[in-house]
N, C-alpha and C. Protein backbone atom coordinates (compact mmCIF):
# COMPACT_ATOMS: atom_id res chain seq x y z
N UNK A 1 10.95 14.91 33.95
CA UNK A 1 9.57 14.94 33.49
C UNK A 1 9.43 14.56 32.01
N UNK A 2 10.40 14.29 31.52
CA UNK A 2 10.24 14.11 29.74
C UNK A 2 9.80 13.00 29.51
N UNK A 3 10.54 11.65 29.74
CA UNK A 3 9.58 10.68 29.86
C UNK A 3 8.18 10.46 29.97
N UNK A 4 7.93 11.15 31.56
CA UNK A 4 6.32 11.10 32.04
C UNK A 4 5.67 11.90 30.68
N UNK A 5 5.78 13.12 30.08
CA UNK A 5 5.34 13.72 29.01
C UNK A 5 5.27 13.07 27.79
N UNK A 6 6.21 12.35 27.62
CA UNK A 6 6.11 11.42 26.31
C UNK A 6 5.34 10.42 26.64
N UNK A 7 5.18 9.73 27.43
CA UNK A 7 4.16 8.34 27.72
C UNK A 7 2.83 9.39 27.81
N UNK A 8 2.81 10.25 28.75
CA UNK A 8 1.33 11.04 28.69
C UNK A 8 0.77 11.42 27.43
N UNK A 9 1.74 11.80 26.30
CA UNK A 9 1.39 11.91 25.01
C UNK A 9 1.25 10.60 24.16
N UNK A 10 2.16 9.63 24.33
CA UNK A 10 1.58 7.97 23.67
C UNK A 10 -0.02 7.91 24.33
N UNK A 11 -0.29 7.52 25.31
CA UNK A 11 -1.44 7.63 26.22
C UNK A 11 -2.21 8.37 25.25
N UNK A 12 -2.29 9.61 25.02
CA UNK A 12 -3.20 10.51 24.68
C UNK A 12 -3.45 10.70 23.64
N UNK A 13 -2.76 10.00 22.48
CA UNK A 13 -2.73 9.76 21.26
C UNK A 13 -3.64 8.44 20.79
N UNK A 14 -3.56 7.58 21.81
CA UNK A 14 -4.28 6.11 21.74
C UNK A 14 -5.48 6.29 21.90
N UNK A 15 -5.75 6.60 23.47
CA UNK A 15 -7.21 6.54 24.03
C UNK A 15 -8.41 7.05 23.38
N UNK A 16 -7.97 8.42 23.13
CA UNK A 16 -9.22 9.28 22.68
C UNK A 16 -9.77 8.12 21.34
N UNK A 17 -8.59 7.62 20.56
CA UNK A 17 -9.12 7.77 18.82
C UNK A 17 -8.99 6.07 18.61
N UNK A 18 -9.46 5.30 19.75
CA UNK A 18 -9.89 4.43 19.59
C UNK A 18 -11.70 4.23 19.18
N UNK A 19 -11.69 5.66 19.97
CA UNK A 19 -13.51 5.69 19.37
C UNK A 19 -13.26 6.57 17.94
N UNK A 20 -12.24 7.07 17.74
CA UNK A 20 -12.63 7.61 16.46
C UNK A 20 -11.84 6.36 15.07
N UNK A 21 -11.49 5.50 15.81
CA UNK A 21 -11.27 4.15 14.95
C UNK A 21 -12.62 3.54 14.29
N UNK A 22 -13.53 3.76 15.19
CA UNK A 22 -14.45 2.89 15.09
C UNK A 22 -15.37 3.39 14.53
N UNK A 23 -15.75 4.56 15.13
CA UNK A 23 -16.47 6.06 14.60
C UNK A 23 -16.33 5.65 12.38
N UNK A 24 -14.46 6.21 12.72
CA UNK A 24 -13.98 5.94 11.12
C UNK A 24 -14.76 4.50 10.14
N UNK A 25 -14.58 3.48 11.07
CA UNK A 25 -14.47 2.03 10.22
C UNK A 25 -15.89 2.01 10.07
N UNK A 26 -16.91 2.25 11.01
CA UNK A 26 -18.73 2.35 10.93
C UNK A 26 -19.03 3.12 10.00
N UNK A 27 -18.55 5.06 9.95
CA UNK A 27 -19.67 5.38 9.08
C UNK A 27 -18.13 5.84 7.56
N UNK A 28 -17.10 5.55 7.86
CA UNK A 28 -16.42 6.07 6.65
C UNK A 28 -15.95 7.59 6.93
N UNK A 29 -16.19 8.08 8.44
CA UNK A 29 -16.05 9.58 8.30
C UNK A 29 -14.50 9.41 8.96
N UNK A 30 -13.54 9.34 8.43
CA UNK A 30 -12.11 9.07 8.44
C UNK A 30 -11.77 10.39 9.38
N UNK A 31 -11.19 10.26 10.38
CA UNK A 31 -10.88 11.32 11.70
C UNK A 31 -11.81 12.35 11.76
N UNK A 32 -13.40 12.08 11.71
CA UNK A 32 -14.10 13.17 11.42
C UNK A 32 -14.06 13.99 10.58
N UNK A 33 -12.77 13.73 9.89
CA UNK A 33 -12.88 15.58 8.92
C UNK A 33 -13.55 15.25 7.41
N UNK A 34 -14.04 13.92 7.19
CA UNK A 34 -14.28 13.77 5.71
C UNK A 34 -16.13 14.05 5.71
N UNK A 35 -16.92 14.15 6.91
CA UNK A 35 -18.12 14.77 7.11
C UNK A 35 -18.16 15.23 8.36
N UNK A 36 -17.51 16.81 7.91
CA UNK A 36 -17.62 17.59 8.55
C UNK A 36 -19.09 18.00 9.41
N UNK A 37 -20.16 18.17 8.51
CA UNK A 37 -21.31 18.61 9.01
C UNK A 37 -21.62 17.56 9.97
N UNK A 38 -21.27 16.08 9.69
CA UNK A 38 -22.33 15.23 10.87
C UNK A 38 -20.80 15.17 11.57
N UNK A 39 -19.94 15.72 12.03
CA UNK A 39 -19.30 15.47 13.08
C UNK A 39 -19.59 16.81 14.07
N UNK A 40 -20.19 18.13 13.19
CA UNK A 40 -20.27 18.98 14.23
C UNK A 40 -22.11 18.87 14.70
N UNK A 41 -22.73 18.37 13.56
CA UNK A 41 -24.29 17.82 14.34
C UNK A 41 -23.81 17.02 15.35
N UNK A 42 -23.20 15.93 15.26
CA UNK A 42 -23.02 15.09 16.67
C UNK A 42 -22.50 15.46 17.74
N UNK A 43 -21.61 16.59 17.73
CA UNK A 43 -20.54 16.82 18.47
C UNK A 43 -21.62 17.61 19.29
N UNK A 44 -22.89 18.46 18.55
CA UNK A 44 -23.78 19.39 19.42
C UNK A 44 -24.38 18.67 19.59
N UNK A 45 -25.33 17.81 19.78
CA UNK A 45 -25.95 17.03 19.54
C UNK A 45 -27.14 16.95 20.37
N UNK A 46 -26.40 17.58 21.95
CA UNK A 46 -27.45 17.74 23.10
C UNK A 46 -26.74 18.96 23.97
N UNK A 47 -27.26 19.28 24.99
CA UNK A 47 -25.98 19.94 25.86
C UNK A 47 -25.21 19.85 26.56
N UNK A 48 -25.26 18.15 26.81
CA UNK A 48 -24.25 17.78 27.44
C UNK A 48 -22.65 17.73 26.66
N UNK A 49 -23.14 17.26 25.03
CA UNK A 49 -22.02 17.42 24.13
C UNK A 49 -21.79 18.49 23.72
N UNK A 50 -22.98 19.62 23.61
CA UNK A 50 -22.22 20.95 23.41
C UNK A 50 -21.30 21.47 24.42
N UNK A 51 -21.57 21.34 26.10
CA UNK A 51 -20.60 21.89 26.82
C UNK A 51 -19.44 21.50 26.62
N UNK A 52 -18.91 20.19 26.32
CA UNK A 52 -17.41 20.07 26.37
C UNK A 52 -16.76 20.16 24.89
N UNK A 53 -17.80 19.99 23.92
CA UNK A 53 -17.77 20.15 22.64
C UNK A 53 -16.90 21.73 22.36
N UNK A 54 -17.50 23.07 23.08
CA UNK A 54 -17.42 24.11 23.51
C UNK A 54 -16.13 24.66 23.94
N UNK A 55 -15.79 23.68 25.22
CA UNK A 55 -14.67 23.66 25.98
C UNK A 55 -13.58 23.20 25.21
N UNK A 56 -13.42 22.02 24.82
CA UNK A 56 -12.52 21.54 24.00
C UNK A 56 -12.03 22.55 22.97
N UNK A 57 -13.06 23.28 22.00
CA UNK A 57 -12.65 24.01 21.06
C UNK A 57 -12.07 25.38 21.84
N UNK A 58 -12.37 25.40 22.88
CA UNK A 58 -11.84 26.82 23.31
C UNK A 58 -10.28 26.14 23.97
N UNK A 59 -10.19 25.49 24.32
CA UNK A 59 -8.66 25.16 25.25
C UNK A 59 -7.83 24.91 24.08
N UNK A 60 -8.49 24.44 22.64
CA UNK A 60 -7.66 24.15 21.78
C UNK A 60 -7.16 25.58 21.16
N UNK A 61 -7.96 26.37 20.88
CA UNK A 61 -7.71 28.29 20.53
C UNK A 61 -6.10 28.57 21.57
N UNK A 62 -6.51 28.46 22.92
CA UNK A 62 -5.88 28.77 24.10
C UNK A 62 -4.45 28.23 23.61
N UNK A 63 -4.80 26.83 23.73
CA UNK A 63 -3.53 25.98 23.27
C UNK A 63 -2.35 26.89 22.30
N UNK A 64 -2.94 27.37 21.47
CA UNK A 64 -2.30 27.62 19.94
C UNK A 64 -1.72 28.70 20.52
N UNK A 65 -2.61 29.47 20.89
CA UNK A 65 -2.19 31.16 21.23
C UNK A 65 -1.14 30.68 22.27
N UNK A 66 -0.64 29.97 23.42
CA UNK A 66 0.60 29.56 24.86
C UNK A 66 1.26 29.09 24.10
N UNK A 67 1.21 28.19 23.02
CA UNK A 67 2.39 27.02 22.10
C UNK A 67 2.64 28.02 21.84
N UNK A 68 2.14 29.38 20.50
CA UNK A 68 3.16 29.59 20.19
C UNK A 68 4.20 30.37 20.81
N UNK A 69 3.94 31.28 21.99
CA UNK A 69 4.54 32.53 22.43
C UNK A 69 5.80 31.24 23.05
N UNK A 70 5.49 29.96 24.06
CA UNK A 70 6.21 29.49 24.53
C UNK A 70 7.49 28.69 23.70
N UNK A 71 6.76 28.32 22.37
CA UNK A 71 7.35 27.82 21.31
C UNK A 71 8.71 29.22 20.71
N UNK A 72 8.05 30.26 20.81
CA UNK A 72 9.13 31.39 20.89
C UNK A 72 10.32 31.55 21.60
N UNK A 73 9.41 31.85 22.67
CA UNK A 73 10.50 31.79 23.79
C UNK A 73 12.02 30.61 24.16
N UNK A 74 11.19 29.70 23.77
CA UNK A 74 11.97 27.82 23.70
C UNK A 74 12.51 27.88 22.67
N UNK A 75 12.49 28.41 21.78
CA UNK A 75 12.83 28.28 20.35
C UNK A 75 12.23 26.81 19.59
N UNK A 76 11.34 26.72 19.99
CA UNK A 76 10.51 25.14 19.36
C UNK A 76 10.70 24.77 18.21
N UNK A 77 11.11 24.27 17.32
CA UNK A 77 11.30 24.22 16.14
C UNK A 77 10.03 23.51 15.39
N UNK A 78 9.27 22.30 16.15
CA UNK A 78 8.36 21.47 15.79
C UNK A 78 6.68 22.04 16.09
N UNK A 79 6.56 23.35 16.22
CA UNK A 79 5.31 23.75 16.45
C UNK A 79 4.18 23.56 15.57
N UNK A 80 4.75 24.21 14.25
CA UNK A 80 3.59 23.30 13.20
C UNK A 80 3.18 21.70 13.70
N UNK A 81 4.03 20.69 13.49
CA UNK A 81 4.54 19.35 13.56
C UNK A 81 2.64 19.11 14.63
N UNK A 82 3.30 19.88 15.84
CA UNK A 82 1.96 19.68 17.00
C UNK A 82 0.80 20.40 16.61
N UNK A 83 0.90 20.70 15.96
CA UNK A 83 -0.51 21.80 15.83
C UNK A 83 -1.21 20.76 14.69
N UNK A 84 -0.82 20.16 13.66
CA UNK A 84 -1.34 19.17 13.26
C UNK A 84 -1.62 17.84 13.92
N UNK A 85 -1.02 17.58 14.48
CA UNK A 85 -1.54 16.49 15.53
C UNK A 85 -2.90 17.07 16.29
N UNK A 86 -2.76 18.17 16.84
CA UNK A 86 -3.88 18.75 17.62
C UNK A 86 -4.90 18.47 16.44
N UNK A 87 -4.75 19.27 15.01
CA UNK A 87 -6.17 19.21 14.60
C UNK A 87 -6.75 17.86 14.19
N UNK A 88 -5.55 17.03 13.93
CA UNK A 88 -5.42 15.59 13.56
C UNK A 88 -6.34 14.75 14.22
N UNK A 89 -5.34 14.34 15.05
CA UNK A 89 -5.74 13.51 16.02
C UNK A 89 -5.87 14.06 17.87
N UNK A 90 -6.23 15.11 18.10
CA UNK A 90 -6.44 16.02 19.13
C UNK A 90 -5.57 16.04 20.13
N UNK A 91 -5.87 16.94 20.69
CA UNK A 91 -5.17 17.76 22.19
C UNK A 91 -4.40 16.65 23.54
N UNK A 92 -5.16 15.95 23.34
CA UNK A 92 -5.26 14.51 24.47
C UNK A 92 -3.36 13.69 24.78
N UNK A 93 -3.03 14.10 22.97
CA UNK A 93 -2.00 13.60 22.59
C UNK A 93 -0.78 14.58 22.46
N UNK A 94 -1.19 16.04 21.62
CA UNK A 94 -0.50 17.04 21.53
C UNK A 94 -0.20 17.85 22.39
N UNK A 95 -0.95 18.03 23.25
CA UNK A 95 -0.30 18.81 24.29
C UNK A 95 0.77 17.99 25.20
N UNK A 96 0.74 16.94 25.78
CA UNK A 96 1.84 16.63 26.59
C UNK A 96 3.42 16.48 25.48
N UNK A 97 2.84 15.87 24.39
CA UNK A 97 4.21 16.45 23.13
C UNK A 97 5.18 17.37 23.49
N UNK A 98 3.94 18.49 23.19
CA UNK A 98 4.50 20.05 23.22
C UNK A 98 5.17 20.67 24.27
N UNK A 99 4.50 19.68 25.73
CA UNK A 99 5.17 19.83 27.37
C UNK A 99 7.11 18.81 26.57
N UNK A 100 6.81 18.03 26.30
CA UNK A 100 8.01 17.09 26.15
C UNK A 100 9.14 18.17 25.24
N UNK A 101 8.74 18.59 24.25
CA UNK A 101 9.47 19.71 23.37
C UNK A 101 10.24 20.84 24.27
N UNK A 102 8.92 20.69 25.02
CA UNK A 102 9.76 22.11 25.65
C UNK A 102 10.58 21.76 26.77
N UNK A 103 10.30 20.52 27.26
CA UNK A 103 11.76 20.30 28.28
C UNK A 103 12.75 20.24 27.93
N UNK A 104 12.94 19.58 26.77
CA UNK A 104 13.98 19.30 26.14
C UNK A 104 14.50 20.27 25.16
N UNK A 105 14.23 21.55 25.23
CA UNK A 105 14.54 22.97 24.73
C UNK A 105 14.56 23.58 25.69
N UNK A 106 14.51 23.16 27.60
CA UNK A 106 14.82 24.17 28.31
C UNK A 106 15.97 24.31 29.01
């Protein structure tokens, strides 16, 4: 499965932040985090973007709290490493990582 986890994480690293390429190069808001306020106005924006807007931030909480106990258990050494990617460049990419880490620590 390490392979499949590492391509699922190339994959998931690309896709999402091709819109936040563009997002970046249009208004200057460089991975969202350099205007904060209009990335979380947009992100609510209606309720269709608040629901997953919502979701996302909660699986990412979830995320942190399973990485680390499993990152324990595995002895992970690179947990920071993913947890910046998560806030970085998001979940899409970091989590199958963190699946890849841990095969290869099991």
């Amino acid at each position: 499965m390490k392979p499949v986890y590492l391509f699922l994480s190339i994959v998931g690293f690309i896709l999402p932040n091709i819109w936040v390429a563009k997002v970046t190069i249009e208004t200057g808001n460089v991975l969202f985090w350099w205007d904060i306020p209009t990335t979380f106005s947009q992100m609510f924006a209606n309720d269709i973007a608040t629901a997953f807007g919502v979701d996302l931030l909660f699986v990412v909480v979830v995320f942190f709290v399973w990485s680390y106990n499993e990152a324990r258990k595995y002895q992970i050494k690179r947990l920071g490493l993913v947890w910046l990617l998560t806030l970085v460049l998001g979940l899409a990419g970091a989590f199958p990582l963190f699946l890849y880490l841990r095969e290869k620590n099991a």
